[in-house]
C-alpha atoms as a PDB file:
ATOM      1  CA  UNK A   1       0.000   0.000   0.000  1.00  0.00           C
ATOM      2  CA  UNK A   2       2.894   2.477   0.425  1.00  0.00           C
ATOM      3  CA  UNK A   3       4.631   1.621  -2.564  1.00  0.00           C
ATOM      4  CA  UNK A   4       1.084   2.228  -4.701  1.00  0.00           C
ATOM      5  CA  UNK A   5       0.835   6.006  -2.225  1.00  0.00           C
ATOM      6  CA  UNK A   6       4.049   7.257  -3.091  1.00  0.00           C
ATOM      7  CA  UNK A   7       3.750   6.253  -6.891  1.00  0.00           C
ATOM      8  CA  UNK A   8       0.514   8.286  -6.781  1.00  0.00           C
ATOM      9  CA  UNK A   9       2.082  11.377  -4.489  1.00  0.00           C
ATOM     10  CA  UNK A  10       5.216  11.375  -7.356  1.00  0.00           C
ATOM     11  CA  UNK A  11       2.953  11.044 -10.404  1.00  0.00           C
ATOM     12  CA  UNK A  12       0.977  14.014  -8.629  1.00  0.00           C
ATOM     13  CA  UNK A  13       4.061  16.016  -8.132  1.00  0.00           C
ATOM     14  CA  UNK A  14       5.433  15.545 -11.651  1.00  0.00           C
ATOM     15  CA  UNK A  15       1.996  16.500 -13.214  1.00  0.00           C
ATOM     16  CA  UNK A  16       2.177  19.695 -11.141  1.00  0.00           C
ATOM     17  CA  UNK A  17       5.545  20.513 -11.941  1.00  0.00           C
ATOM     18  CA  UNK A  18       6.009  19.164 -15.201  1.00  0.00           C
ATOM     19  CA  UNK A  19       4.613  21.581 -17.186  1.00  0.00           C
ATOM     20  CA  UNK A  20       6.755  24.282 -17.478  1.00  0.00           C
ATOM     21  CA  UNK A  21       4.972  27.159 -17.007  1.00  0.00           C
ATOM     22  CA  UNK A  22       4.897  29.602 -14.551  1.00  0.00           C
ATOM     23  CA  UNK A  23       2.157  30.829 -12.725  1.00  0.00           C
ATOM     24  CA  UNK A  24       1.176  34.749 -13.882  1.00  0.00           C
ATOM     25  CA  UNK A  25       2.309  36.809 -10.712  1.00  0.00           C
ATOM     26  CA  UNK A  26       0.176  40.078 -12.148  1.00  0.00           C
ATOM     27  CA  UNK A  27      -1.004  41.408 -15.310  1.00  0.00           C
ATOM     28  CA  UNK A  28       1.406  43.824 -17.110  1.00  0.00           C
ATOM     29  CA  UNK A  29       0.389  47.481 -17.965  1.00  0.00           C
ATOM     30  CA  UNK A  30       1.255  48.573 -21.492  1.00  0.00           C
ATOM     31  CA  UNK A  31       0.631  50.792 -24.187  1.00  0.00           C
ATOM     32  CA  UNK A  32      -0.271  50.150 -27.678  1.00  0.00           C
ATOM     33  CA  UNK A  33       2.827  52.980 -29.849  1.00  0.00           C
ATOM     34  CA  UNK A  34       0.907  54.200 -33.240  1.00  0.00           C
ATOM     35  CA  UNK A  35       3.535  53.437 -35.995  1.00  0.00           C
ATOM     36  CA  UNK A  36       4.494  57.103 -35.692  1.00  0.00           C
ATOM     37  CA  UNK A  37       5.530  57.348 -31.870  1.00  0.00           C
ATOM     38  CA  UNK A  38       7.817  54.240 -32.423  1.00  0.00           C
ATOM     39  CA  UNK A  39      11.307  55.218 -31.894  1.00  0.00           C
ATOM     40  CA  UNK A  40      13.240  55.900 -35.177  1.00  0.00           C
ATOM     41  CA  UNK A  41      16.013  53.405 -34.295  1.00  0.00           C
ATOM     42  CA  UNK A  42      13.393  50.544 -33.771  1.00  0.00           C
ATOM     43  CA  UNK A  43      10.805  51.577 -36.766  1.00  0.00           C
ATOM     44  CA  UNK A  44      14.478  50.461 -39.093  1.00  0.00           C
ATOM     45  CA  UNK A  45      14.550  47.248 -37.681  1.00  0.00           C
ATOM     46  CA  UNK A  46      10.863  46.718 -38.009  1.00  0.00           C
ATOM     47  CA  UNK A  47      11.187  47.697 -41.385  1.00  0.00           C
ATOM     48  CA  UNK A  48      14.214  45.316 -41.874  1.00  0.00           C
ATOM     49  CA  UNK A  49      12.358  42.057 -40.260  1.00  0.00           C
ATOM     50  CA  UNK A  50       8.847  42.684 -41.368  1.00  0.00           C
ATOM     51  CA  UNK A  51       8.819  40.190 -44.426  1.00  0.00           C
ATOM     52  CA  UNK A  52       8.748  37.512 -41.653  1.00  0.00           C
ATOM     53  CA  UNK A  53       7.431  37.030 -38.982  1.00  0.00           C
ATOM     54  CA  UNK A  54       9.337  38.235 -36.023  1.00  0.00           C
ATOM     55  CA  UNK A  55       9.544  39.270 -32.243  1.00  0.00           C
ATOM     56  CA  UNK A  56      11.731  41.389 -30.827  1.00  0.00           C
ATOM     57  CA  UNK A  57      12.327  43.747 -27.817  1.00  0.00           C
ATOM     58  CA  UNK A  58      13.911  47.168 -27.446  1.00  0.00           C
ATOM     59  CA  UNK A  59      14.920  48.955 -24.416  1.00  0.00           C
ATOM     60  CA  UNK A  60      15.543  52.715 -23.343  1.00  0.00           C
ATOM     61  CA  UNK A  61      16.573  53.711 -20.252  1.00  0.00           C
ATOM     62  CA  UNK A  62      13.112  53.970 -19.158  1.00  0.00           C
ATOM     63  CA  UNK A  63      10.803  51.986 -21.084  1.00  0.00           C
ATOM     64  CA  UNK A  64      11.103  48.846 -23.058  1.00  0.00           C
ATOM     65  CA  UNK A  65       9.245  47.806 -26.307  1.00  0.00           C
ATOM     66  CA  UNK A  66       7.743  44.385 -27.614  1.00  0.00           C
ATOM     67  CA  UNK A  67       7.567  43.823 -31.078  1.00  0.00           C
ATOM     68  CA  UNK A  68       5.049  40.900 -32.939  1.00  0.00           C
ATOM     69  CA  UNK A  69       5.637  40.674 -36.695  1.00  0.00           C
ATOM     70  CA  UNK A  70       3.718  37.948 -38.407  1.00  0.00           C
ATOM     71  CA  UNK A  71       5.341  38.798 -41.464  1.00  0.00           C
ATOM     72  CA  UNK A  72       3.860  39.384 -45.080  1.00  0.00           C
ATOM     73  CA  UNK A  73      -0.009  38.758 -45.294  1.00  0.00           C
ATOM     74  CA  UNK A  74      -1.653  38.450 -48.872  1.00  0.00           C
ATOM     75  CA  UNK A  75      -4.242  41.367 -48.491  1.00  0.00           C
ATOM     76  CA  UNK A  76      -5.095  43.690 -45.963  1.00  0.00           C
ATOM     77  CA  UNK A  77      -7.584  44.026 -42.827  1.00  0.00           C
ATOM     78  CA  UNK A  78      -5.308  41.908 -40.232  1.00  0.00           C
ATOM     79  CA  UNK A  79      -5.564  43.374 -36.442  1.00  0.00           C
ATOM     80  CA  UNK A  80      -3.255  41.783 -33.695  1.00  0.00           C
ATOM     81  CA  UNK A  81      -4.931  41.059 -30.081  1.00  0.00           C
ATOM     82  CA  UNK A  82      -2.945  41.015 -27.243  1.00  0.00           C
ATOM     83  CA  UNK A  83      -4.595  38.146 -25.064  1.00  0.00           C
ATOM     84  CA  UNK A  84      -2.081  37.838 -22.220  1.00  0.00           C
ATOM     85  CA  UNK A  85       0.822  40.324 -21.331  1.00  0.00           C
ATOM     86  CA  UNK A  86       1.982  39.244 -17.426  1.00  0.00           C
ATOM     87  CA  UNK A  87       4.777  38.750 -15.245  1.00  0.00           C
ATOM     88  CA  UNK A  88       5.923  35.465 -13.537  1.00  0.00           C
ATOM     89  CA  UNK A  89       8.692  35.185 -11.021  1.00  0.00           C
ATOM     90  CA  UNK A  90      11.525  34.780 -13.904  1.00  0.00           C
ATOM     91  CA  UNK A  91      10.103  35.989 -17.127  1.00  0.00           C
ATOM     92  CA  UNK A  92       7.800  38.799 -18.877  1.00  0.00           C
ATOM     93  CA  UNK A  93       4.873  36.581 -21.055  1.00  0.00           C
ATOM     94  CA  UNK A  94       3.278  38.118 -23.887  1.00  0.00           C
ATOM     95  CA  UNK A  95       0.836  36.078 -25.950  1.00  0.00           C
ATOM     96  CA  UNK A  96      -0.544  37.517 -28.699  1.00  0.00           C
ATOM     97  CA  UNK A  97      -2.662  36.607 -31.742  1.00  0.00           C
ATOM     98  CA  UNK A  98      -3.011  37.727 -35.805  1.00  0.00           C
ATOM     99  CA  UNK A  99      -6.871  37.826 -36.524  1.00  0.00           C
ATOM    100  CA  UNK A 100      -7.535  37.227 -40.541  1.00  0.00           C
ATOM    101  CA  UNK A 101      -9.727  40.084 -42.729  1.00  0.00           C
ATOM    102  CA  UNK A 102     -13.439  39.841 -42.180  1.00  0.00           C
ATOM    103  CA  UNK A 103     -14.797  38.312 -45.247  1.00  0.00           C
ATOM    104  CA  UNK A 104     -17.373  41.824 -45.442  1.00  0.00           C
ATOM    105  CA  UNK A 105     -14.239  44.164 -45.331  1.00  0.00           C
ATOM    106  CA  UNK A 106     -12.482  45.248 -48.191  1.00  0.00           C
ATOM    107  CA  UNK A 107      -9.181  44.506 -47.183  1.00  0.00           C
ATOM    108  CA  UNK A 108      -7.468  45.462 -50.970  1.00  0.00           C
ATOM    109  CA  UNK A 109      -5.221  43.055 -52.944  1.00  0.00           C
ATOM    110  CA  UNK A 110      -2.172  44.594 -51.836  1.00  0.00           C
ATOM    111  CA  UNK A 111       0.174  42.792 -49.276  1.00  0.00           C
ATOM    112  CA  UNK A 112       0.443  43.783 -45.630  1.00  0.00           C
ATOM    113  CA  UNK A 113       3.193  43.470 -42.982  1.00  0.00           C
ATOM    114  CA  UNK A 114       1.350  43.235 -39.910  1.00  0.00           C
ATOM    115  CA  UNK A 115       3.109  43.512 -36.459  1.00  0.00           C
ATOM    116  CA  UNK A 116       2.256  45.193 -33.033  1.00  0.00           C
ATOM    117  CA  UNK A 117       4.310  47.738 -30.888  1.00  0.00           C
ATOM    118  CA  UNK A 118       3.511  47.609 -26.408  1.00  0.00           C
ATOM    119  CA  UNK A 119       5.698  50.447 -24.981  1.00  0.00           C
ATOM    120  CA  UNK A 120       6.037  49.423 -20.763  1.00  0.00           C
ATOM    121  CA  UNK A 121       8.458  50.244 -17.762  1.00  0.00           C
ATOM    122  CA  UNK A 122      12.090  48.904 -18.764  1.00  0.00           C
ATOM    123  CA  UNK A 123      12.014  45.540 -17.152  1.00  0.00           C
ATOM    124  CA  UNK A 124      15.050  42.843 -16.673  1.00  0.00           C
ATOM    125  CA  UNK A 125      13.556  39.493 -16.837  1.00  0.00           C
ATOM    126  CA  UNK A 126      13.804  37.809 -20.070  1.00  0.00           C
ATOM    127  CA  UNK A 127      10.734  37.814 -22.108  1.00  0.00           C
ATOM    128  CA  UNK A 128       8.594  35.054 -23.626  1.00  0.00           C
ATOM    129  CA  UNK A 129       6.395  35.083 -26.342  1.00  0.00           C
ATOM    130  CA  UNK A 130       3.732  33.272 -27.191  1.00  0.00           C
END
């Protein structure tokens, strides 16, 4: 009987742990940056990466910047929702996600390069995107 308890107890304790992820310590304020408030330095790499997708950051002294690219689109009309942006004990989380044209909107036939710009407080821990 304690052999079959402490198979169960280690099973438990390597489901629990076993997953990898940290548990959100609090939700991280940020601020969408319109393309034109993005700092000049950072708008050239966008414009370097943007054919694929990418993710980046940039820091100041002050602030620090996360960049989603999901790289050339076919047409227009793509938005970007931020679902999660949190902190954990070690890292900075951002999950985001690239929402297609409405099939009512005339999203053109030219190509796009969508990719989203959060400006928040200069932070150490390393970031992970989702």
């Amino acid at each position: 009987m304690k052999k079959v308890l402490w198979l169960f107890l280690a099973a438990l304790f390597l489901v629990g742990c076993g997953s990898g992820e940290e548990k959100k310590v609090q939700d991280l304020e940020f601020t969408v940056v319109p393309e034109r408030q993005v700092p000049e330095e950072l708008a050239k790499v966008i414009q370097e990466k943007k054919g694929e997708a990418f993710q980046l950051t940039y820091s100041e002294p002050q602030q620090m910047y996360l960049v989603v690219g999901y790289g050339r689109q076919d047409c227009g009309g793509y938005s970007i929702q931020v679902k999660e942006c949190y902190l954990t004990e070690t890292s900075l989380v951002l999950d985001t996600e690239l929402t297609g044209p409405k099939e009512t909107a005339a999203s053109g036939e030219e190509p796009s390069y969508p990719y989203i710009v959060l400006k928040t407080e200069a932070r150490d821990e390393p970031v992970i995107f989702r």
